[in-house]
C-alpha atoms as a PDB file:
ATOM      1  CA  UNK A   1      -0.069  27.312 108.450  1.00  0.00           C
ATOM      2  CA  UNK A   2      -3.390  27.024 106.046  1.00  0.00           C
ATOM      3  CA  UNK A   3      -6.509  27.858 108.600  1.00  0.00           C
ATOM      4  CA  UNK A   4      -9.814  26.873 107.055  1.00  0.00           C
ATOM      5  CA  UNK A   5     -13.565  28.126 107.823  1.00  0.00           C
ATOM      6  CA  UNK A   6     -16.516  26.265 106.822  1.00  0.00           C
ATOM      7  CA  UNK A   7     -20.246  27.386 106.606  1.00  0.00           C
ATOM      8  CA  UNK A   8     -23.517  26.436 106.187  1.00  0.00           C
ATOM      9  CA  UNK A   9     -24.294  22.706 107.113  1.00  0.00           C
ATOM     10  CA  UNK A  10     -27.624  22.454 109.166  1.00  0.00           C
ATOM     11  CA  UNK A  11     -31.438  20.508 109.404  1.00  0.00           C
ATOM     12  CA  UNK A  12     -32.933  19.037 106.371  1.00  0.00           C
ATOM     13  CA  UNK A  13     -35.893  16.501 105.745  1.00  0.00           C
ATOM     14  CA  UNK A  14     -34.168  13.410 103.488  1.00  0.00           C
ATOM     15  CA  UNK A  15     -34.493  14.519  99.665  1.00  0.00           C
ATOM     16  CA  UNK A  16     -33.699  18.203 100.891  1.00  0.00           C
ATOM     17  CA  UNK A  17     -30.536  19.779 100.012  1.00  0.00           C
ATOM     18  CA  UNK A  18     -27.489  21.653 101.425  1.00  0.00           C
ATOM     19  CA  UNK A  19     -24.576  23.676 100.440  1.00  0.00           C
ATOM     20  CA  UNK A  20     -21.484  24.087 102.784  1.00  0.00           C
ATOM     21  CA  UNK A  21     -18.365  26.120 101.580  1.00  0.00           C
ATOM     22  CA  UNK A  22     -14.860  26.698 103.304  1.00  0.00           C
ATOM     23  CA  UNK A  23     -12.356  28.828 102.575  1.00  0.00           C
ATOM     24  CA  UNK A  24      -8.744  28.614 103.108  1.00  0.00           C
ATOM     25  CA  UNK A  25      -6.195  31.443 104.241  1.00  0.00           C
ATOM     26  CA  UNK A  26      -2.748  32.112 105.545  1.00  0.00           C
ATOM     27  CA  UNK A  27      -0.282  30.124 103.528  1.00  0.00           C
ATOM     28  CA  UNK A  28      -2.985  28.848 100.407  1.00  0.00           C
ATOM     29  CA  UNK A  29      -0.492  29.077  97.933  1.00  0.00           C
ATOM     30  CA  UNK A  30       0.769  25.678  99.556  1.00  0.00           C
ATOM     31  CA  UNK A  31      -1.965  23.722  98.946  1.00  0.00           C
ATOM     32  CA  UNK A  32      -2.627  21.181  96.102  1.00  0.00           C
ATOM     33  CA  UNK A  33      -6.014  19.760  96.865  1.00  0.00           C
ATOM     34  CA  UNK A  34      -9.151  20.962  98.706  1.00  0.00           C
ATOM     35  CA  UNK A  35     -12.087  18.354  99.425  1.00  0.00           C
ATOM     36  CA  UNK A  36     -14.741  17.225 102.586  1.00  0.00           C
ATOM     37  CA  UNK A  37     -14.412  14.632 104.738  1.00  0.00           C
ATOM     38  CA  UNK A  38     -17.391  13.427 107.463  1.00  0.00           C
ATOM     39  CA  UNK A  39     -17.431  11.324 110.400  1.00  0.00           C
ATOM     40  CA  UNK A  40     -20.679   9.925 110.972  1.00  0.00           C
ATOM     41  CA  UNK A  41     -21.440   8.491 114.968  1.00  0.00           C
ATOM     42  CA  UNK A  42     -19.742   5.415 115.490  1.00  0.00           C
ATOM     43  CA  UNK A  43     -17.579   5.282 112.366  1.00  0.00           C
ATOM     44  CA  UNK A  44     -14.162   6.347 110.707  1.00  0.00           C
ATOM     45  CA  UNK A  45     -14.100   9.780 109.387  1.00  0.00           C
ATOM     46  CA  UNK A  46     -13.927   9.106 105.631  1.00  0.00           C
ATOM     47  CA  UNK A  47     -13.794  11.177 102.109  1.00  0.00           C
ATOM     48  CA  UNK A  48     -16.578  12.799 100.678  1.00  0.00           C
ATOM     49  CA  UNK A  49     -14.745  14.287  97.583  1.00  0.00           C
ATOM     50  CA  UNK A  50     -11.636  15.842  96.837  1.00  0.00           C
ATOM     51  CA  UNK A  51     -10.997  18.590  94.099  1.00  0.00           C
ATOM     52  CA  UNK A  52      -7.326  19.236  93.312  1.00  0.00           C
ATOM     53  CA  UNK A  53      -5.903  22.820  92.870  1.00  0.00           C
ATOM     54  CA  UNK A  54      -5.103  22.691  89.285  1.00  0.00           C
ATOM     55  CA  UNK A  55      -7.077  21.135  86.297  1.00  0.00           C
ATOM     56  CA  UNK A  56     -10.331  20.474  88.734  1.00  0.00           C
ATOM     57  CA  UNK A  57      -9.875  16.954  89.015  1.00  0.00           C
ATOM     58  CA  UNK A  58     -12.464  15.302  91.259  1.00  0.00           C
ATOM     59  CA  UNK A  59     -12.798  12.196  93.165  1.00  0.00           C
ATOM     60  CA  UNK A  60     -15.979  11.586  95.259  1.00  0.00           C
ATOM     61  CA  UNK A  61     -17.435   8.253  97.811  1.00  0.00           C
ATOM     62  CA  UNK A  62     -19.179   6.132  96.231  1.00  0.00           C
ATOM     63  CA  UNK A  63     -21.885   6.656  98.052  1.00  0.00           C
ATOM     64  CA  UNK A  64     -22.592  10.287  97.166  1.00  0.00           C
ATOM     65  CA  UNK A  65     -21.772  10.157  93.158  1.00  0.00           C
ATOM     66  CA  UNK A  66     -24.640  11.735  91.534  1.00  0.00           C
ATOM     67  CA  UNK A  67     -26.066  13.469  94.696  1.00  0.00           C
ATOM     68  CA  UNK A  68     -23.287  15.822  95.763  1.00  0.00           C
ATOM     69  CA  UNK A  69     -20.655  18.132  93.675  1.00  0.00           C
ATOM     70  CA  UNK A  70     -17.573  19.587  94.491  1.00  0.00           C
ATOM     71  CA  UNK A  71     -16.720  23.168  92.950  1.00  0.00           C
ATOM     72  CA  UNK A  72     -15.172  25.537  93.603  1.00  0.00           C
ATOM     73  CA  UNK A  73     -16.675  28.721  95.642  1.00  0.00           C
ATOM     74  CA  UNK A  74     -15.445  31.872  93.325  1.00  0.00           C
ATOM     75  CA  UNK A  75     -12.073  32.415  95.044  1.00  0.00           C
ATOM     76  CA  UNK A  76      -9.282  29.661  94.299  1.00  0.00           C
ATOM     77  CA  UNK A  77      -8.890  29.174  98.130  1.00  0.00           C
ATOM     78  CA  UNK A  78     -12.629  28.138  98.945  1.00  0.00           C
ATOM     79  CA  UNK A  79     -14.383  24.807  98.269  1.00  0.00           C
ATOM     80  CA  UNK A  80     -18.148  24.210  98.080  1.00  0.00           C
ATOM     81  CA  UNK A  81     -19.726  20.889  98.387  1.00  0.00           C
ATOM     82  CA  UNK A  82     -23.591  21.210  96.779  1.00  0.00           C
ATOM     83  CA  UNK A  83     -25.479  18.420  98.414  1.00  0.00           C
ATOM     84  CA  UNK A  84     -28.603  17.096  97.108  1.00  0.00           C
ATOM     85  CA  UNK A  85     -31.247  13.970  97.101  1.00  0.00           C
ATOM     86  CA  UNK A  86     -29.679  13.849 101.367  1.00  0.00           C
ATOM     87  CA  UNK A  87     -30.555  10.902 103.205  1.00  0.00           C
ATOM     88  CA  UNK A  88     -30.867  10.148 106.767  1.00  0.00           C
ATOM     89  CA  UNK A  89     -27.342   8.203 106.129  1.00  0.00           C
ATOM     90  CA  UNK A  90     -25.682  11.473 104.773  1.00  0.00           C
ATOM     91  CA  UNK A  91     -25.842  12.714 108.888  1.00  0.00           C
ATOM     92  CA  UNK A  92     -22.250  13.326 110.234  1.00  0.00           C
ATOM     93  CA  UNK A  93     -19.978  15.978 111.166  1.00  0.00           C
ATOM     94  CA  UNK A  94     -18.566  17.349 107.683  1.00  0.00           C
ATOM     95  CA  UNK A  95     -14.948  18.400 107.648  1.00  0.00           C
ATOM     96  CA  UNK A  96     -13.200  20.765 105.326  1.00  0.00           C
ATOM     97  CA  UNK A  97      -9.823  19.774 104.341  1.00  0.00           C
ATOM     98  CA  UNK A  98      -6.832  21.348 102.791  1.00  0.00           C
ATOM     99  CA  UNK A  99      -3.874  19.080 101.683  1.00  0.00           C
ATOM    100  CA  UNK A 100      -0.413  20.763 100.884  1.00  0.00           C
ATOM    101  CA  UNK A 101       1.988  19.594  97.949  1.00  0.00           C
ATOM    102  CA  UNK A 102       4.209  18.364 100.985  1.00  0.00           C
ATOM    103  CA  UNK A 103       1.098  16.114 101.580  1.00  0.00           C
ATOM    104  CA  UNK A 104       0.400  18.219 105.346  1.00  0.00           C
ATOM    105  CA  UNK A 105      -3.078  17.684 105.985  1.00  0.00           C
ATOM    106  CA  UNK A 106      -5.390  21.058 107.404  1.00  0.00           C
ATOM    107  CA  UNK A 107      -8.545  20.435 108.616  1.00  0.00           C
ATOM    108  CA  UNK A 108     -12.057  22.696 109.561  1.00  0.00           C
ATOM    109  CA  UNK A 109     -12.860  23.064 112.998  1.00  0.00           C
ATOM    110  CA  UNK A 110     -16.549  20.536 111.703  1.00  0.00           C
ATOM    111  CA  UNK A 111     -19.743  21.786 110.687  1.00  0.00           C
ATOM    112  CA  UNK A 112     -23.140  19.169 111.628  1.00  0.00           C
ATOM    113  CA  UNK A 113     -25.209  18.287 108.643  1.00  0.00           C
ATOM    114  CA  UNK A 114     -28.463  16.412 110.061  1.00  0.00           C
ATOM    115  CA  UNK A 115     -31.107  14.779 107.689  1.00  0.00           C
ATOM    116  CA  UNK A 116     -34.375  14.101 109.079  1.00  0.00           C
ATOM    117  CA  UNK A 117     -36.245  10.815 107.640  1.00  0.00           C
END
């Protein structure tokens, strides 16, 4: 079992910025890829950006290239998502997510990120 805690997340006027980070322990060895998800009211959860274990590689929506960045938080086993230029759009519930090599998907229990207009 991977279990994953996220932090920060919170208020912010549209242009404002955020930083949330997540951390993954018990079995972290197992896992390939680390990223965010968010599930905004009234639609599919869907990726944010991924970051794989090994070599960095990154993939991010469309919609957030150039605003947000993926990293990762010191440790191997943590994740931080730097989020800048928000919008009112950016609003959802942001989930941390942990993906094993056996492709076993962990998620965060949610963290609200709310952008004011």
């Amino acid at each position: 079992q991977v279990q994953l805690v996220e932090s920060g997340g919170g208020l912010v006027q549209a242009g404002g910025s955020l930083r949330l980070s997540c951390e993954a322990s018990g079995f972290s060895d197992s896992i390939g890829a680390m990223g965010w998800y968010r599930r905004a009211p009234g639609k599919e959860r869907e990726l944010v950006a991924i970051m794989t274990r090994y070599g960095g590689g990154t993939n991010y929506a469309e919609s957030v290239k150039g605003r947000f960045t993926i990293s990762r938080d010191g440790a191997e086993n943590t994740v931080a998502l730097r989020m800048s230029s928000l919008k009112p759009e950016d609003t959802a519930v942001y989930y941390c997510n942990a993906r094993t090599w056996q492709q076993v998907d962990y998620w965060g229990q949610g963290t609200q990120v709310t952008v004011s207009s």
